[in-house]
C-alpha atoms as a PDB file:
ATOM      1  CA  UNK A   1       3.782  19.389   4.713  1.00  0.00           C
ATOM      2  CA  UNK A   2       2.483  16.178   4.406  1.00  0.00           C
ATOM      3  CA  UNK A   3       4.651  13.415   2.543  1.00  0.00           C
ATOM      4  CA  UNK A   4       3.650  10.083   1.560  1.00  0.00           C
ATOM      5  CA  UNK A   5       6.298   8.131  -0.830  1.00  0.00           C
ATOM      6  CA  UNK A   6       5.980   4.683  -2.011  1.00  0.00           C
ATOM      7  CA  UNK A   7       9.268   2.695  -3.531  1.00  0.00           C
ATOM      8  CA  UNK A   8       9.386  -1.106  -4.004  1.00  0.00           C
ATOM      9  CA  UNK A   9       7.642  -1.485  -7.415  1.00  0.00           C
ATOM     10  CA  UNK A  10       8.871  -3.621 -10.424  1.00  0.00           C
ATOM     11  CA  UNK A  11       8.488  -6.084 -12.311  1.00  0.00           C
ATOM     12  CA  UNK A  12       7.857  -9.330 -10.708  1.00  0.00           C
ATOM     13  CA  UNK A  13       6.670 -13.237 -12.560  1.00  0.00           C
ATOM     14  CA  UNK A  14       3.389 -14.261 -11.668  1.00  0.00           C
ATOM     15  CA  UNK A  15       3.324 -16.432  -8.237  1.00  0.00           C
ATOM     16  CA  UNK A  16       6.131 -14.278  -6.872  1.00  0.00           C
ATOM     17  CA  UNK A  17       6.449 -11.955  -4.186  1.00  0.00           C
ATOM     18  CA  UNK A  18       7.286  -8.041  -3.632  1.00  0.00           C
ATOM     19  CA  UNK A  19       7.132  -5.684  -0.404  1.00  0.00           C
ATOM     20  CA  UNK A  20       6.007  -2.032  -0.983  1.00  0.00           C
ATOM     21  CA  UNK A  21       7.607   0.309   1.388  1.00  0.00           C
ATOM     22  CA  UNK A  22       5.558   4.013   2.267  1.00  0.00           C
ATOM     23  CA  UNK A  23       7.800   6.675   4.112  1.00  0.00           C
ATOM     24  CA  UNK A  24       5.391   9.523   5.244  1.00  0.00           C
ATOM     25  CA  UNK A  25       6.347  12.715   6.789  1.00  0.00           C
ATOM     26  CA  UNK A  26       4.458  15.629   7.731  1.00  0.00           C
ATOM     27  CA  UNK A  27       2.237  14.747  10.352  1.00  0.00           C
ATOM     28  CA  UNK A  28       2.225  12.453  13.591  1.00  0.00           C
ATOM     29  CA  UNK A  29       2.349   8.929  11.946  1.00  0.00           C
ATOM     30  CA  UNK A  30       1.725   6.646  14.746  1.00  0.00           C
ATOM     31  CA  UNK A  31      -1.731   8.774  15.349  1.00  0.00           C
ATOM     32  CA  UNK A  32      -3.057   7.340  12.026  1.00  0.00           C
ATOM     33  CA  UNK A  33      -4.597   4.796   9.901  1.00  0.00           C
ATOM     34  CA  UNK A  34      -3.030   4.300   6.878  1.00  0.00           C
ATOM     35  CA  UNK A  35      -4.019   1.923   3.413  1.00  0.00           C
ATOM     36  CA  UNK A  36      -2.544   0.607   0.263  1.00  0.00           C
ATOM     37  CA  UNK A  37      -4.668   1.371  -2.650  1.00  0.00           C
ATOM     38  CA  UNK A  38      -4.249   0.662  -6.301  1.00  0.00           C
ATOM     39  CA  UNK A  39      -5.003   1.429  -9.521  1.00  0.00           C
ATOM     40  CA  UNK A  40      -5.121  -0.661 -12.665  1.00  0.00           C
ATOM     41  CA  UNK A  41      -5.057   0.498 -16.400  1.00  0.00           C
ATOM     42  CA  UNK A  42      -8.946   1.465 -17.075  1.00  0.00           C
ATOM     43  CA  UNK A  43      -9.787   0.537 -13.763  1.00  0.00           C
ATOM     44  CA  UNK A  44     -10.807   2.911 -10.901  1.00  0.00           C
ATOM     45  CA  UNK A  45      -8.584   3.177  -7.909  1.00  0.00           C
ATOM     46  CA  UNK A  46      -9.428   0.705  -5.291  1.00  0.00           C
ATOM     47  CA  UNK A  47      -9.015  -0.093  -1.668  1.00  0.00           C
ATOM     48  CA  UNK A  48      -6.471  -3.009  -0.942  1.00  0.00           C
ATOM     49  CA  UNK A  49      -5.561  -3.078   2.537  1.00  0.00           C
ATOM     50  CA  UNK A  50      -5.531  -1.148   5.765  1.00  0.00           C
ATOM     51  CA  UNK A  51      -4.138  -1.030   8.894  1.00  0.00           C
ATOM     52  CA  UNK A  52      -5.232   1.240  11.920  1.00  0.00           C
ATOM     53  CA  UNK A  53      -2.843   3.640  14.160  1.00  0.00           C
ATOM     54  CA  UNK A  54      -1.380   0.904  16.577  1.00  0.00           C
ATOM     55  CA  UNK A  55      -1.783  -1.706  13.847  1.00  0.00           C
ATOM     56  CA  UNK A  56      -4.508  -3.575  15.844  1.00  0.00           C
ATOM     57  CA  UNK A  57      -6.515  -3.988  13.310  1.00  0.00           C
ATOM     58  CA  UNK A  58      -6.410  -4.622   9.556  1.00  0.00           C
ATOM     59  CA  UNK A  59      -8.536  -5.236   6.630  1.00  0.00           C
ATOM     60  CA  UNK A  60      -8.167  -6.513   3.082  1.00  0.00           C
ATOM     61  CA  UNK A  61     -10.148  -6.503   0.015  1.00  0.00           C
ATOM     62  CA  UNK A  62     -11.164 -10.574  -0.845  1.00  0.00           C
ATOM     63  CA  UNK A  63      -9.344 -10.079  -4.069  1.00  0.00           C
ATOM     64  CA  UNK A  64      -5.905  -9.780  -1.994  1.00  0.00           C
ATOM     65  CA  UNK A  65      -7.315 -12.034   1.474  1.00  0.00           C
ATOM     66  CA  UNK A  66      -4.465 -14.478   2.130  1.00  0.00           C
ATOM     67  CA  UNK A  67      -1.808 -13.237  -0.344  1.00  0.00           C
ATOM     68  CA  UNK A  68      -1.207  -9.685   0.779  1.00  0.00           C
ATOM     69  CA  UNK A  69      -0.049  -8.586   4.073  1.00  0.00           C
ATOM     70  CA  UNK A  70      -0.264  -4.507   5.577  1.00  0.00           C
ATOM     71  CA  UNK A  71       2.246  -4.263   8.750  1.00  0.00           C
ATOM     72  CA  UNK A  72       3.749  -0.759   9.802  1.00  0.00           C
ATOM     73  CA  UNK A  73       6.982   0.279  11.947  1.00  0.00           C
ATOM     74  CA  UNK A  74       5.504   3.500  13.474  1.00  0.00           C
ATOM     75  CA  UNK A  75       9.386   4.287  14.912  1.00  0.00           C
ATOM     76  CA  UNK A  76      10.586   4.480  10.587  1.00  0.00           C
ATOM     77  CA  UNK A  77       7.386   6.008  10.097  1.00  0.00           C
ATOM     78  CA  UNK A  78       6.805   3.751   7.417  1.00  0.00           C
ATOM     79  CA  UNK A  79       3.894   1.326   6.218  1.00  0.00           C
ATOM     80  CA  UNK A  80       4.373  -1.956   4.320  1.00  0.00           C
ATOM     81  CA  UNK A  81       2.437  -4.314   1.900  1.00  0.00           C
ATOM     82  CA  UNK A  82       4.217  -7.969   1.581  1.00  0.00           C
ATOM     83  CA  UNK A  83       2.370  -9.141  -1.617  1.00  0.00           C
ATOM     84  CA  UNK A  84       2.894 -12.859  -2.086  1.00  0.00           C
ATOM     85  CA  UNK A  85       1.945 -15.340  -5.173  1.00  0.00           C
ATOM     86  CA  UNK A  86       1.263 -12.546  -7.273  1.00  0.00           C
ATOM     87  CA  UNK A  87      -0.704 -12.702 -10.054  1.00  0.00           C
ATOM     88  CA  UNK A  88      -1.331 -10.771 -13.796  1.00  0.00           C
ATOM     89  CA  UNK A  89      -4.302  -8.814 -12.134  1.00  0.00           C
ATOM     90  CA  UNK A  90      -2.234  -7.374  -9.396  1.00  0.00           C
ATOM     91  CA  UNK A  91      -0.571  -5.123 -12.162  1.00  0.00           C
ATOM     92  CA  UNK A  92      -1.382  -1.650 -10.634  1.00  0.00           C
ATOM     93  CA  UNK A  93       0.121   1.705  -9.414  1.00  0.00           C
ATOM     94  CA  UNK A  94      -0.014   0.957  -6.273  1.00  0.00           C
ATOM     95  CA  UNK A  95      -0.437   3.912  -3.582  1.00  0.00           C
ATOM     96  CA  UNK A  96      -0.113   4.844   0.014  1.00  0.00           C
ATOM     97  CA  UNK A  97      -3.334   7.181   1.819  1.00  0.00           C
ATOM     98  CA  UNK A  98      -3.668   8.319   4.750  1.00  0.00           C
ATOM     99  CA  UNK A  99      -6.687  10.847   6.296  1.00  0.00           C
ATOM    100  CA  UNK A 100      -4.860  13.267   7.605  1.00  0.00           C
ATOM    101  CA  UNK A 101      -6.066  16.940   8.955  1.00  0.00           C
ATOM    102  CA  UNK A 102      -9.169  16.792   7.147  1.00  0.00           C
ATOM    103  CA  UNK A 103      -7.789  15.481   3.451  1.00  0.00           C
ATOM    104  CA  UNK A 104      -7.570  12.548   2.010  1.00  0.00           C
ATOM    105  CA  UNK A 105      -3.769  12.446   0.942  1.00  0.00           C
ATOM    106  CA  UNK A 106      -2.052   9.687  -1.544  1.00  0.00           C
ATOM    107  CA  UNK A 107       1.118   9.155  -2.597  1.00  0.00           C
ATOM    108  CA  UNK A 108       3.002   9.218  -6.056  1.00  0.00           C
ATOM    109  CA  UNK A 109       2.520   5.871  -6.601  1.00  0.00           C
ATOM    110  CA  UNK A 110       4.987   2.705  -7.162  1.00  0.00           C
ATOM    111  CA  UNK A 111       4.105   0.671 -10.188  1.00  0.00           C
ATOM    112  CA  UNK A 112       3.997  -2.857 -10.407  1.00  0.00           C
ATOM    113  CA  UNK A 113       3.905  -5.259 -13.036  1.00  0.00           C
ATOM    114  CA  UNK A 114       3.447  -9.096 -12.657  1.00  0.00           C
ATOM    115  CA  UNK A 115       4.448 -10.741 -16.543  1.00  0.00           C
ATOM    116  CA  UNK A 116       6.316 -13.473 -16.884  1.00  0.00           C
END
């Protein structure tokens, strides 16, 4: 059964920092690209970063270029996103996806909340 489960979320003052941690399960991690998507109030869910099997390769969306960083440790089977100088429009659930077996799975999603 394939697991994807997000923790790192909080509330965080603009300009700060915060690193999401995904622990997936399930399936054959290191054989898979994984991304960080998010979703804020009213808004549909969008694309943020993503990183490829052997993390050769990444891509961000401009909104996050420069601030927001996807790594992965494929021995913890886990991916990352270090989000520096945060800002009031990165409030989002934030949610881990992988393609896996044919279906698009997501996580439960971490929320985070950048207020001072």
């Amino acid at each position: 059964q394939v697991q994807l489960v997000e923790s790192g979320g909080g509330l965080v003052q603009p300009g700060g920092s915060r690193r999401l941690s995904c622990a997936a399960s399930g399936f054959t991690f290191s054989l898979y690209a994984m991304s960080w998507y998010r979703q804020a109030p009213g808004k549909e869910r969008e694309l943020v970063a993503a990183i490829t099997s052997a993390a050769g390769s990444t891509n961000y969306a401009d909104s996050v270029k420069g601030r927001f960083t996807i790594s992965r440790d494929n021995a913890k089977n886990t991916v990352y996103l270090q989000m520096n100088s945060l800002k009031p429009e990165d409030t989002a659930v934030y949610y881990c996806y992988a393609w896996v077996r044919g279906t698009g799975r997501f996580g439960q999603g971490t929320q985070v909340t950048v207020s001072s």
